[in-house]
Protein backbone atom coordinates (compact mmCIF):
# COMPACT_ATOMS: atom_id res chain seq x y z
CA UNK A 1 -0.28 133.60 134.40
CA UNK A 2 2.69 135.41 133.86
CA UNK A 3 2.79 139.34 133.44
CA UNK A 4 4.62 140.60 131.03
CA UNK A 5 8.27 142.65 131.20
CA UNK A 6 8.17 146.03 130.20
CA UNK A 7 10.27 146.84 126.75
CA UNK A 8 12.06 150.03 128.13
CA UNK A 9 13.50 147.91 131.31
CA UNK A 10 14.20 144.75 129.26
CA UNK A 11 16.59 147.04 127.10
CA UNK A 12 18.30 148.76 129.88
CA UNK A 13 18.95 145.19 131.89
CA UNK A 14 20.41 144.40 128.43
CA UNK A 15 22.57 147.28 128.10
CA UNK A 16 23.80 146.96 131.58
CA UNK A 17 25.11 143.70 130.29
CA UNK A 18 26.98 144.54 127.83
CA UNK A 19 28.73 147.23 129.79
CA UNK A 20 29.65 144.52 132.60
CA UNK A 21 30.97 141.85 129.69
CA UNK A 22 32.70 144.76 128.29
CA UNK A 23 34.21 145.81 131.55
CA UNK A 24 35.32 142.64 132.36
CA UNK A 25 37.38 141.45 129.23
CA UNK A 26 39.23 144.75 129.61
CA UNK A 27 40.03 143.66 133.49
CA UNK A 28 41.08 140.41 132.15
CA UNK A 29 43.59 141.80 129.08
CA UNK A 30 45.12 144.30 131.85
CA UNK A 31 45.41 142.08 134.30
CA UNK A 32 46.75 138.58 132.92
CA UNK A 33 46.48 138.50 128.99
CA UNK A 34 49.78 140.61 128.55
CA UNK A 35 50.53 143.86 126.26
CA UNK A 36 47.43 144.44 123.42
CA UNK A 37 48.40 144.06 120.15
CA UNK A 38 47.43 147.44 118.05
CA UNK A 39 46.61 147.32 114.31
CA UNK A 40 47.07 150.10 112.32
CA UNK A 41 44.44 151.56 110.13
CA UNK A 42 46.68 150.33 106.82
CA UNK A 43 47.08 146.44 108.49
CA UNK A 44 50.25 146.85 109.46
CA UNK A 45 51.39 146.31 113.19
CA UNK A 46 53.30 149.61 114.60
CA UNK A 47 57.03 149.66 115.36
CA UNK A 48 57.75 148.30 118.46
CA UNK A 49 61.50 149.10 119.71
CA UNK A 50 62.40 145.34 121.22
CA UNK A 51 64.23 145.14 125.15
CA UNK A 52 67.09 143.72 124.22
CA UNK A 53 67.87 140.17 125.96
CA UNK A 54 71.29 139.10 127.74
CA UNK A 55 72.49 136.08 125.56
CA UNK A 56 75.58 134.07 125.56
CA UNK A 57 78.25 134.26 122.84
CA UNK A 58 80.50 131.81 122.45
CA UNK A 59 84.17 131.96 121.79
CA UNK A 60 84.77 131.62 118.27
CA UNK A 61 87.49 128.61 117.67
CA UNK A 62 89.51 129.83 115.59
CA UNK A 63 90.05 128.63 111.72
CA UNK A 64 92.81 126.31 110.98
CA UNK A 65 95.01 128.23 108.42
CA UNK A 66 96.04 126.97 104.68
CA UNK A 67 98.85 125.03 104.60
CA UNK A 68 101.76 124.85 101.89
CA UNK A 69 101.68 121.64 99.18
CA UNK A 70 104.77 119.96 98.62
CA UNK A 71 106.66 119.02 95.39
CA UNK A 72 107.41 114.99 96.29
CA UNK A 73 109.10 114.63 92.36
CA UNK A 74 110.44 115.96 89.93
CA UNK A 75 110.91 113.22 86.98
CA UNK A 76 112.57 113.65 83.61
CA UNK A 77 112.63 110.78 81.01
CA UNK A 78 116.99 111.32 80.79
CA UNK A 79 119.10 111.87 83.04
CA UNK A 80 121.25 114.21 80.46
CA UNK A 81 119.80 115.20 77.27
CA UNK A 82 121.77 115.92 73.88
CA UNK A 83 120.93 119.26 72.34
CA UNK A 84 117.43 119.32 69.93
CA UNK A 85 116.06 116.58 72.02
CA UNK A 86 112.61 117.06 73.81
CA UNK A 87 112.41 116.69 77.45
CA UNK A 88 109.23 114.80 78.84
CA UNK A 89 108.52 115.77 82.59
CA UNK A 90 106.49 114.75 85.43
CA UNK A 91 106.03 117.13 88.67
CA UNK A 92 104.30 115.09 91.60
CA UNK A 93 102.35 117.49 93.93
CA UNK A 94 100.64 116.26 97.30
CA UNK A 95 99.13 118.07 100.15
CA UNK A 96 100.79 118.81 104.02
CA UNK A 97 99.88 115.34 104.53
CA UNK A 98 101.44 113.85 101.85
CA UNK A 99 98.08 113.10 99.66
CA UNK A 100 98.01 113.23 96.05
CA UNK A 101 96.86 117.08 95.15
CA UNK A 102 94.70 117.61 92.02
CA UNK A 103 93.70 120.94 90.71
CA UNK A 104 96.09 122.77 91.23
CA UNK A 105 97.90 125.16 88.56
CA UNK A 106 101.70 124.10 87.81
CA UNK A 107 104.05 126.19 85.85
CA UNK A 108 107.78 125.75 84.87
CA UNK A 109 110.06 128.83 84.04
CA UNK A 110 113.60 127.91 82.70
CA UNK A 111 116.30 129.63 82.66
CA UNK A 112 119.60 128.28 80.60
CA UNK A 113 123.21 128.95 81.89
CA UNK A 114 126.39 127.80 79.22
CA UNK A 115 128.61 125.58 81.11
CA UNK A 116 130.90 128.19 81.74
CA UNK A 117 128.08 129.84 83.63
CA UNK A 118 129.23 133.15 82.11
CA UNK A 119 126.34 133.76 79.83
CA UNK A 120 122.60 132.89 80.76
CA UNK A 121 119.51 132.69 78.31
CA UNK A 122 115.90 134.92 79.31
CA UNK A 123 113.88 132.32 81.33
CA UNK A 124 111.12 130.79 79.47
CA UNK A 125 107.91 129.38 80.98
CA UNK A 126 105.42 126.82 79.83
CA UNK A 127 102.25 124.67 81.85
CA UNK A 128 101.95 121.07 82.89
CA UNK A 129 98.62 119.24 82.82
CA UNK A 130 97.02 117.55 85.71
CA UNK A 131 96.75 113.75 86.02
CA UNK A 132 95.33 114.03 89.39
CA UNK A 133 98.86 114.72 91.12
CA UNK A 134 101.19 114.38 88.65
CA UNK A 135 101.48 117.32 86.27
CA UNK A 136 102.90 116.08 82.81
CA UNK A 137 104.44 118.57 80.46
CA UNK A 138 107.62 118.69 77.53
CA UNK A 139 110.03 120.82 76.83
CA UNK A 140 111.84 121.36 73.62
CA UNK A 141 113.74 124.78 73.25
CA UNK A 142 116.75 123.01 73.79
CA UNK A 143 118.79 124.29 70.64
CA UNK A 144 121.71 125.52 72.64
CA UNK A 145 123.90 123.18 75.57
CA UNK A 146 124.37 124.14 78.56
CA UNK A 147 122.65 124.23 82.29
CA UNK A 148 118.65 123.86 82.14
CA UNK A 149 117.69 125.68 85.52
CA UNK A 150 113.83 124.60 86.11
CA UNK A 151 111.74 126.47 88.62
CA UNK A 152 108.56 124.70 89.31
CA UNK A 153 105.39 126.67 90.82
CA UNK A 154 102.09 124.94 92.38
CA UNK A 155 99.90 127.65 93.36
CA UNK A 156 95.91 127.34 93.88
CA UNK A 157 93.61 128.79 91.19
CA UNK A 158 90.91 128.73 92.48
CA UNK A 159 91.87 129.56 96.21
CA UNK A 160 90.97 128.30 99.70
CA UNK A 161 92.56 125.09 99.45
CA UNK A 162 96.20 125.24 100.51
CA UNK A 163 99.04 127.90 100.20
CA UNK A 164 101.72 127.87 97.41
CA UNK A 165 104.71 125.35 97.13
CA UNK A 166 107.94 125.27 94.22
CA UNK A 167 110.91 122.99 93.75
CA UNK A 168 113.60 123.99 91.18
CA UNK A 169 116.08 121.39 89.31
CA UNK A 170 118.92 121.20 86.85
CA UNK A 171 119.21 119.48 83.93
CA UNK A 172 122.61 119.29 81.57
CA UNK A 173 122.17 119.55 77.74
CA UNK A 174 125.33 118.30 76.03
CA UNK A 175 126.35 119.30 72.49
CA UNK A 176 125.28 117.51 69.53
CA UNK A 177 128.35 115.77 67.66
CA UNK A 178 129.48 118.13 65.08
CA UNK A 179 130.98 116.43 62.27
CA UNK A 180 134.64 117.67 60.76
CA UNK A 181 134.17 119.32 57.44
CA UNK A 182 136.37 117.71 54.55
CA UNK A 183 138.10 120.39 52.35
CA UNK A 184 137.61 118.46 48.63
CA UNK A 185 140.11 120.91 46.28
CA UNK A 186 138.46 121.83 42.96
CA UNK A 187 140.82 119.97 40.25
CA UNK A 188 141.64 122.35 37.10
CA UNK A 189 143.00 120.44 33.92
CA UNK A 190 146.05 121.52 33.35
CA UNK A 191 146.11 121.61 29.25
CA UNK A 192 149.19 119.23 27.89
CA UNK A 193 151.02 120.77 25.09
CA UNK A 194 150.55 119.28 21.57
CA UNK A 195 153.32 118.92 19.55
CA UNK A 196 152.41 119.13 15.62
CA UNK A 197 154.86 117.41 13.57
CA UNK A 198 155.57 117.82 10.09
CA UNK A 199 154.41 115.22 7.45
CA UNK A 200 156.67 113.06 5.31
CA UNK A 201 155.05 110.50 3.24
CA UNK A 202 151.70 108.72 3.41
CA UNK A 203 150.07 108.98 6.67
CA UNK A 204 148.92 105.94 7.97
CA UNK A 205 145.39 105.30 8.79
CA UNK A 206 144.69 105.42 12.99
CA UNK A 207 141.98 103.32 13.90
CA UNK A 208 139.62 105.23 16.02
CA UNK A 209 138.62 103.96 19.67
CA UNK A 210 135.81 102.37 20.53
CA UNK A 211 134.33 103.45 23.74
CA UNK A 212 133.38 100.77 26.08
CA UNK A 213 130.49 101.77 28.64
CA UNK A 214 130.58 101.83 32.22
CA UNK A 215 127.77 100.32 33.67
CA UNK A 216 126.14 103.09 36.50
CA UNK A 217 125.09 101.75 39.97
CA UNK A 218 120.99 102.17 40.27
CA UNK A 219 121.23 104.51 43.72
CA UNK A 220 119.27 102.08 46.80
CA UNK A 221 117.50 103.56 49.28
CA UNK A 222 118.91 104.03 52.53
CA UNK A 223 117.33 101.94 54.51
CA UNK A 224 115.57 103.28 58.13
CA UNK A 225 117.48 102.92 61.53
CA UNK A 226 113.96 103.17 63.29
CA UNK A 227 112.69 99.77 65.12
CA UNK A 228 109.21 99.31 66.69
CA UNK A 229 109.20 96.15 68.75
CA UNK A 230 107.25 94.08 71.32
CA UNK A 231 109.50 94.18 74.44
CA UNK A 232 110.12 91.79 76.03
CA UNK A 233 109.89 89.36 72.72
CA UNK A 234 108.79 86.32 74.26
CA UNK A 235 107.56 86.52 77.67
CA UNK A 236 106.54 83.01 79.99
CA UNK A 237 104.48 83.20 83.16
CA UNK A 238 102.32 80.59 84.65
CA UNK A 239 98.64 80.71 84.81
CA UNK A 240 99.05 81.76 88.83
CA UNK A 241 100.35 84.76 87.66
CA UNK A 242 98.28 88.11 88.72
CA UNK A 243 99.95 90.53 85.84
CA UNK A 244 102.02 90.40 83.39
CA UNK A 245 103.61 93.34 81.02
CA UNK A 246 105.34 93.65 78.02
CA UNK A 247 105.82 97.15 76.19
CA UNK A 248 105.61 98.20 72.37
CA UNK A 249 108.65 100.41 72.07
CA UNK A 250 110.11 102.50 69.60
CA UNK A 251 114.35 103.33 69.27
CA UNK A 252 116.44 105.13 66.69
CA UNK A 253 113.83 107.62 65.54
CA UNK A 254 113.59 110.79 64.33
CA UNK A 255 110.77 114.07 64.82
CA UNK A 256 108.38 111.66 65.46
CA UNK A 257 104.98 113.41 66.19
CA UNK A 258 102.04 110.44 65.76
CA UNK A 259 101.67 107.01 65.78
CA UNK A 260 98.58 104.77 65.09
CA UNK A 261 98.96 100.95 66.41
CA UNK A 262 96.37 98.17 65.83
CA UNK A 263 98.01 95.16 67.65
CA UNK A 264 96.20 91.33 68.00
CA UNK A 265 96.35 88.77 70.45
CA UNK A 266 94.85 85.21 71.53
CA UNK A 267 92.34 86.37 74.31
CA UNK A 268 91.49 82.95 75.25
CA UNK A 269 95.76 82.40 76.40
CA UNK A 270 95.71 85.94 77.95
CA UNK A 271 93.79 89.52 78.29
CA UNK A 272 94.11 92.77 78.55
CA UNK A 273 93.82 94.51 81.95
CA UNK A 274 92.38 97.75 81.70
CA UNK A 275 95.03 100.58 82.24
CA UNK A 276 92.71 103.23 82.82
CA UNK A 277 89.86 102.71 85.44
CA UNK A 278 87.71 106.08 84.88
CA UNK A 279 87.35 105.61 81.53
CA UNK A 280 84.95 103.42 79.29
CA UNK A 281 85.74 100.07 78.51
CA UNK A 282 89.24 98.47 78.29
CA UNK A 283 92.23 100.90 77.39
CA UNK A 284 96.11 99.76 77.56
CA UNK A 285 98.35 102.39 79.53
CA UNK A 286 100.08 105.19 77.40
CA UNK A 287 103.80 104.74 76.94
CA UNK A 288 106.45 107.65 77.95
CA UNK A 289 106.62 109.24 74.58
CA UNK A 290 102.56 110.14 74.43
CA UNK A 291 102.06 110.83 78.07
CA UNK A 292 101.44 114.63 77.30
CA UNK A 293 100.72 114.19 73.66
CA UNK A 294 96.86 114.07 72.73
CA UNK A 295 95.26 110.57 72.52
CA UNK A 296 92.66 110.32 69.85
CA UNK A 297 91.76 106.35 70.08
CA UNK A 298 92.82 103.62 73.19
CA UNK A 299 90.66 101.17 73.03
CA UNK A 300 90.60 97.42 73.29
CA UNK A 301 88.55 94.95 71.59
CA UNK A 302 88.64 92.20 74.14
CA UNK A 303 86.10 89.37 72.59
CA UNK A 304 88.57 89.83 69.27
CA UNK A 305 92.16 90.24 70.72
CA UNK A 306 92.64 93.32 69.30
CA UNK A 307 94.18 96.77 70.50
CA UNK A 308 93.72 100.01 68.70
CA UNK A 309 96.03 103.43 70.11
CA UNK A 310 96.65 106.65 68.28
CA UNK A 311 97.98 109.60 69.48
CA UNK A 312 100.28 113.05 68.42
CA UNK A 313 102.31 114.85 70.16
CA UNK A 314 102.75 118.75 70.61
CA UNK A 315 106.46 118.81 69.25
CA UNK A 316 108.50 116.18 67.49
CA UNK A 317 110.65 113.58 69.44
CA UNK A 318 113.87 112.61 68.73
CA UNK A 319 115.77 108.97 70.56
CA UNK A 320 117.96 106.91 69.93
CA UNK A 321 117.30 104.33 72.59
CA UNK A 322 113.90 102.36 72.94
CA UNK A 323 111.10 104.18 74.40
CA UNK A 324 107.80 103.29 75.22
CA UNK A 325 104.74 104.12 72.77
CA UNK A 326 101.98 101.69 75.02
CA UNK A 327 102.33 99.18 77.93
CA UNK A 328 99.99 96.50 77.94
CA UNK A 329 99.16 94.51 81.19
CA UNK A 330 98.13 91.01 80.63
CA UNK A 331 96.33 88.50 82.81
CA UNK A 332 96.48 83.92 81.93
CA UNK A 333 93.45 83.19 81.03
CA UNK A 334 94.56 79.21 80.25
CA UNK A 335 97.54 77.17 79.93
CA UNK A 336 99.42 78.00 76.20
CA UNK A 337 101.21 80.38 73.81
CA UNK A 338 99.46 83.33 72.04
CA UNK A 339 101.54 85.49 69.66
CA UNK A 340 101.64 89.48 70.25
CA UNK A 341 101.46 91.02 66.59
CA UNK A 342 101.98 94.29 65.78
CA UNK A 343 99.42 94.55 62.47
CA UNK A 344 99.87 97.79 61.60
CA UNK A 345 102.46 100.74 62.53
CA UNK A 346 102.22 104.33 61.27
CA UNK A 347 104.82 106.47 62.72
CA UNK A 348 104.70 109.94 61.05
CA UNK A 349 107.33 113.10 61.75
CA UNK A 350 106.97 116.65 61.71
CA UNK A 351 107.04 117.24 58.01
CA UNK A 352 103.84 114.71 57.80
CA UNK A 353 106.15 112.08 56.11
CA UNK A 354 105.76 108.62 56.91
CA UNK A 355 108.89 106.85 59.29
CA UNK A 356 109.59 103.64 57.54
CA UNK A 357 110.54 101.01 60.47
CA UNK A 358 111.65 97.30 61.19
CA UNK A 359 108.66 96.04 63.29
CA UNK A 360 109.64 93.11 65.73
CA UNK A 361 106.45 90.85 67.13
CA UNK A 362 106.45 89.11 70.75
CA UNK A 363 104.67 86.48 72.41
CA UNK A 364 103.64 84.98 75.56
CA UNK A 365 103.51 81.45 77.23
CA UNK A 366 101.59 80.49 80.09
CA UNK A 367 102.69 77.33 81.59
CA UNK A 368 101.91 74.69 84.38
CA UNK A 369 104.07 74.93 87.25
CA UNK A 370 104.54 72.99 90.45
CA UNK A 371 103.76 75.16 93.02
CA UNK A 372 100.90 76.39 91.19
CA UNK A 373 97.38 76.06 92.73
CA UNK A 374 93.95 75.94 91.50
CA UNK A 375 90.93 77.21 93.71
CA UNK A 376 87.15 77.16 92.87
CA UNK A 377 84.23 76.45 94.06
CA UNK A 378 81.59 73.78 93.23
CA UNK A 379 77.69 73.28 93.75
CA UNK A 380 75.71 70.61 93.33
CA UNK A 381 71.54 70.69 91.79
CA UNK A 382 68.95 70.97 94.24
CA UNK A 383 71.46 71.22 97.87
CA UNK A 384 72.39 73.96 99.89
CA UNK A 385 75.32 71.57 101.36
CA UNK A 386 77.90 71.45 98.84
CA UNK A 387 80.57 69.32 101.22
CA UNK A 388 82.86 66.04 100.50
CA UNK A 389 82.98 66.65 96.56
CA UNK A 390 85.63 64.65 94.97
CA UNK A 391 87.99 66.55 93.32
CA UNK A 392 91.27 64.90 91.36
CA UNK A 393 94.09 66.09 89.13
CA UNK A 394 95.77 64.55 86.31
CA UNK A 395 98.52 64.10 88.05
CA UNK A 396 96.14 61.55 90.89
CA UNK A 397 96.00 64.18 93.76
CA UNK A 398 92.84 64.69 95.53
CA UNK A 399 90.94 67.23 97.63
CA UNK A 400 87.19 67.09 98.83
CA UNK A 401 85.09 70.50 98.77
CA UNK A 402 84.44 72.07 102.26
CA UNK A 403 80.24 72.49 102.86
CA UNK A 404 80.37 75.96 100.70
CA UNK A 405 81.45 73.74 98.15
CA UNK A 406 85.39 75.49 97.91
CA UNK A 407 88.57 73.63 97.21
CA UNK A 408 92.20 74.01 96.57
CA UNK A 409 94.59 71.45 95.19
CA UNK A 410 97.76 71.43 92.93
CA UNK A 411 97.38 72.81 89.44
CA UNK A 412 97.13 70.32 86.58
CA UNK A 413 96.18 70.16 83.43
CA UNK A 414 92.92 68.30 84.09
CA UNK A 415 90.72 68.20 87.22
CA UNK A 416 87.70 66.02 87.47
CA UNK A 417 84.87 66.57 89.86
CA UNK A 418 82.59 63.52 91.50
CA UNK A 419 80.01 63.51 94.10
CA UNK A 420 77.29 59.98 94.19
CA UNK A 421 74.31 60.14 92.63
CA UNK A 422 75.14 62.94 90.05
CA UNK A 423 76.67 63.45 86.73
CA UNK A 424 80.82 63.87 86.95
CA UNK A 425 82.67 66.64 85.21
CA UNK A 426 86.01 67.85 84.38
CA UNK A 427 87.71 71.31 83.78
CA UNK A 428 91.00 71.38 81.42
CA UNK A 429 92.83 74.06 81.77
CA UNK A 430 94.55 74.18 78.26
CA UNK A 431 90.75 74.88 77.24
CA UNK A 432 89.45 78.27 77.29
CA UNK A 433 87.95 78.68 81.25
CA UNK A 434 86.83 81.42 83.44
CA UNK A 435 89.72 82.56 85.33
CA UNK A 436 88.32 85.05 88.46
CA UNK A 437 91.12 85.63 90.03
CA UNK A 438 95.25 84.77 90.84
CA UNK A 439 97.62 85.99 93.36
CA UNK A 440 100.88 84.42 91.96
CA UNK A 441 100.43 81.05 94.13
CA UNK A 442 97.11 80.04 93.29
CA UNK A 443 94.13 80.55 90.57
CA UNK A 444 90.87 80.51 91.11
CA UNK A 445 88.43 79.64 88.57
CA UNK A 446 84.65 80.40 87.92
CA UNK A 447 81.76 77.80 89.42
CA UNK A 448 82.02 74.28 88.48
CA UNK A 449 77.80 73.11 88.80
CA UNK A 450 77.05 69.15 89.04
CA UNK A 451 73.88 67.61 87.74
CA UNK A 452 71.47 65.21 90.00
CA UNK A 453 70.42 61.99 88.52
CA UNK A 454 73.07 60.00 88.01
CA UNK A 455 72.21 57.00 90.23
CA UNK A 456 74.60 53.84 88.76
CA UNK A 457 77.22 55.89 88.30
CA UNK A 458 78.20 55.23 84.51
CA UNK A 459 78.12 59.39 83.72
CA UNK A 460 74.79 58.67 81.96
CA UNK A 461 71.01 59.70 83.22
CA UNK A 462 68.57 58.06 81.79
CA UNK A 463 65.75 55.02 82.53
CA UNK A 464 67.90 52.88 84.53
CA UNK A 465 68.57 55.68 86.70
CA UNK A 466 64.52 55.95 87.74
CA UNK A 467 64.72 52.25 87.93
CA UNK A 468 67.15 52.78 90.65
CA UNK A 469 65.53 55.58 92.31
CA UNK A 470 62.56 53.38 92.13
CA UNK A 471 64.41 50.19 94.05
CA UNK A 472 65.66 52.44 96.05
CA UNK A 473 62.35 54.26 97.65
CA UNK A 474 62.42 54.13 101.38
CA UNK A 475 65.57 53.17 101.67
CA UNK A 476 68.81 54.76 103.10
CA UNK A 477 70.48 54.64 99.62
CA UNK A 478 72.48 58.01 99.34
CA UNK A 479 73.24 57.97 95.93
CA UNK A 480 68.98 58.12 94.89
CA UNK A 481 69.03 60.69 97.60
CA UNK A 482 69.21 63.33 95.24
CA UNK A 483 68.50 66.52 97.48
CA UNK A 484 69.69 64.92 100.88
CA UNK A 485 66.73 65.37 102.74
């Protein structure tokens, strides 16, 4: 039987408790827990000033500095210039390291000297625009002759990038020819004095004159100096060949300020390749005249054959010897001839008037030649080896595939392709066909696919062909073993 504890000790054993828990956790904080953390009555932890701790700093390496660009070019479209012509100007910037530099701000100041060098015009200035590197820009104040001194800046705008860079260049404007004035006198009548005789007699009757017309010239039109043309007219290649380029120029005009072309072609004999690769679609690359002039259409309607450019400039342009409005890069697509038409020409001058002009079509012609080679590559229906493929040319030379099913062999106008125990097939190359490539020696064409199940061999597949395969089961007959297994 067990007696029972007394309340007033129970409580103080459990007091005593307490006190010796309590003691102990302080011991232990003091001793090996580390610093106490205090709270504030408001939550917030007091301000503790930290010890500061020895670190290591490094050396700082120090920055490379900006270097200078460099002015590589300075082109003009003349050497010399005659006076009220428009200059056309390209300024070629790179970096230290001789890459092409885009973004950056380029400005020209001229100053004009006469050739005596005694008197000198107040400079004038104008911007180029950026082609990524080459800064285009024109320059027309060229009313007076003399020395055209051209200072060039390149200078960063938006900073960081590289330090500033010039190049300066002369340019002669010679007089325009001024022609000799012809002195026409003014003719005055000089009256003729009339005698009056004196009467005698009967007068006699004077028939009076009949006046006989003069038949007056209609005035003609003068007709216009100005000729647009395809240059050059008639252009042959071969169908190896990786580009080919003919111009549409203009000579002999006047203030021209726009032009809008619409020009057709045969796009199964050749096809545009695209002169501007970060734009949409197909464009053809803009001539000389336009390079700095705004271009409101360049587009190229490849499936049609047809070629669509308009453009204005910021000033009127004035030549007498043939410039370029477009370039057009062409590509064989096939042996033949396609004709280079210019449909439709609007040249228009600084008054808004229409430039009449004689227009002048081209042409190309893509021909066979010996050296010429065709490449492709063949497969054949339901094998991954696409080896010893007959190939032949026209002309009885023949190759056989390799096991990726490529070939090369002699160009001609027809090749034929034959392997056993499938349908034969031939490529002409005065047809319309995939051309995927040329490098000047050699073309290569698209995939040429052959067809399984042509077992007798007369080009045919049909029930005598599963009698064969039939006649042929468990045999070692590799023309019914259609998927060489």
């Amino acid at each position: 039987m067990h007696r029972p504890i007394n309340g007033k000790k129970q409580l103080s054993v459990a007091k005593h408790i307490r006190w010796l828990i309590a003691a102990l956790g302080l011991a232990i904080l003091i001793g090996g827990l580390g610093p106490i953390q205090i709270t504030l009555a408001n939550g917030y932890y007091p301000t503790k000033t930290p010890i500061p701790t020895a670190t290591y700093t490094p050396t700082a390496t120090p920055t490379r500095g900006l270097e200078a660009c460099q002015v590589t070019a300075v082109i003009f479209d003349q050497e010399s210039y005659i006076q009220g012509e428009t200059m056309a100007i390209t300024v070629r910037v790179a970096d230290a390291n001789g890459n092409p530099l885009a973004g950056a701000k380029v400005v020209a100041d001229v100053t004009r000297r006469d050739f005596d060098n005694i008197d000198t015009q107040a400079a004038t200035g104008f911007g180029l625009i950026d082609r990524t590197g080459d800064y285009d820009g024109s320059y027309d104040q060229t009313g007076a002759p003399g020395f055209y001194d051209f200072k060039f800046t390149v200078s960063d705008p938006v900073g960081g990038r590289f330090l500033p860079c010039m190049a300066t260049t002369t340019v002669q404007v010679d007089p325009a020819d001024t022609p000799t004035p012809t002195f026409t006198p003014t003719i005055t009548d000089t009256p003729t004095a009339t005698f009056t005789p004196t009467i005698t007699g009967t007068p006699t009757d004077t028939p009076t004159p009949t006046a006989t017309p003069t038949d007056t010239p209609t005035p003609t039109s003068t007709p216009s100096d100005t000729i647009v043309e395809v240059e050059p007219d008639n252009l042959e290649t071969t169908l190896c060949s990786l580009q080919e380029t003919v111009a549409v120029n203009v000579a002999e005009v006047t203030n021209l300020l726009s032009v809008d072309l619409e020009v057709s072609y045969d796009p199964t004999v050749i096809q545009v390749i695209d002169g501007d690769a970060g734009q949409r679609g197909v464009q053809v690359r803009v001539g000389n005249i336009f390079a700095t002039g705004n271009i409101t259409r360049n587009e190229v309607d490849t499936s049609n054959g047809r070629i669509y450019f308009t453009a204005a400039r910021l000033s009127g342009y004035t030549q007498s010897i043939p410039d370029g409005l477009i370039a057009i890069d062409w590509r064989p697509q096939r042996v033949g001839s396609s004709a280079i038409t210019l449909e439709r020409v609007v040249l228009t001058d600084t008054n808004g008037q229409e430039i009449s002009a004689e227009i002048n079509d081209g042409g190309i012609t893509v021909n066979f030649v010996p050296n010429c080679n065709v490449a492709g590559a063949v497969s054949l229906q339901g094998r991954t080896d696409f080896e010893n493929v007959m190939v032949t040319n026209s002309a009885g030379a023949q190759t056989e595939t390799a096991a990726d099913g490529s070939f090369v062999l002699k160009a001609d106008q027809v090749l034929t392709f034959k392997f056993p125990g499938y349908l034969s097939t031939e490529i002409d190359l005065s047809d319309p066909v995939e051309i995927v490539g040329a490098d000047g020696q050699t073309v290569e064409v698209g995939d040429i696919d052959l067809l399984a199940g042509d077992i007798n061999g007369d080009d045919q597949i049909n029930i005598l062909d599963l009698v064969g395969i039939a006649a042929a089961y468990a045999t070692d007959n590799n023309a019914a073993d259609l998927n060489g297994d």
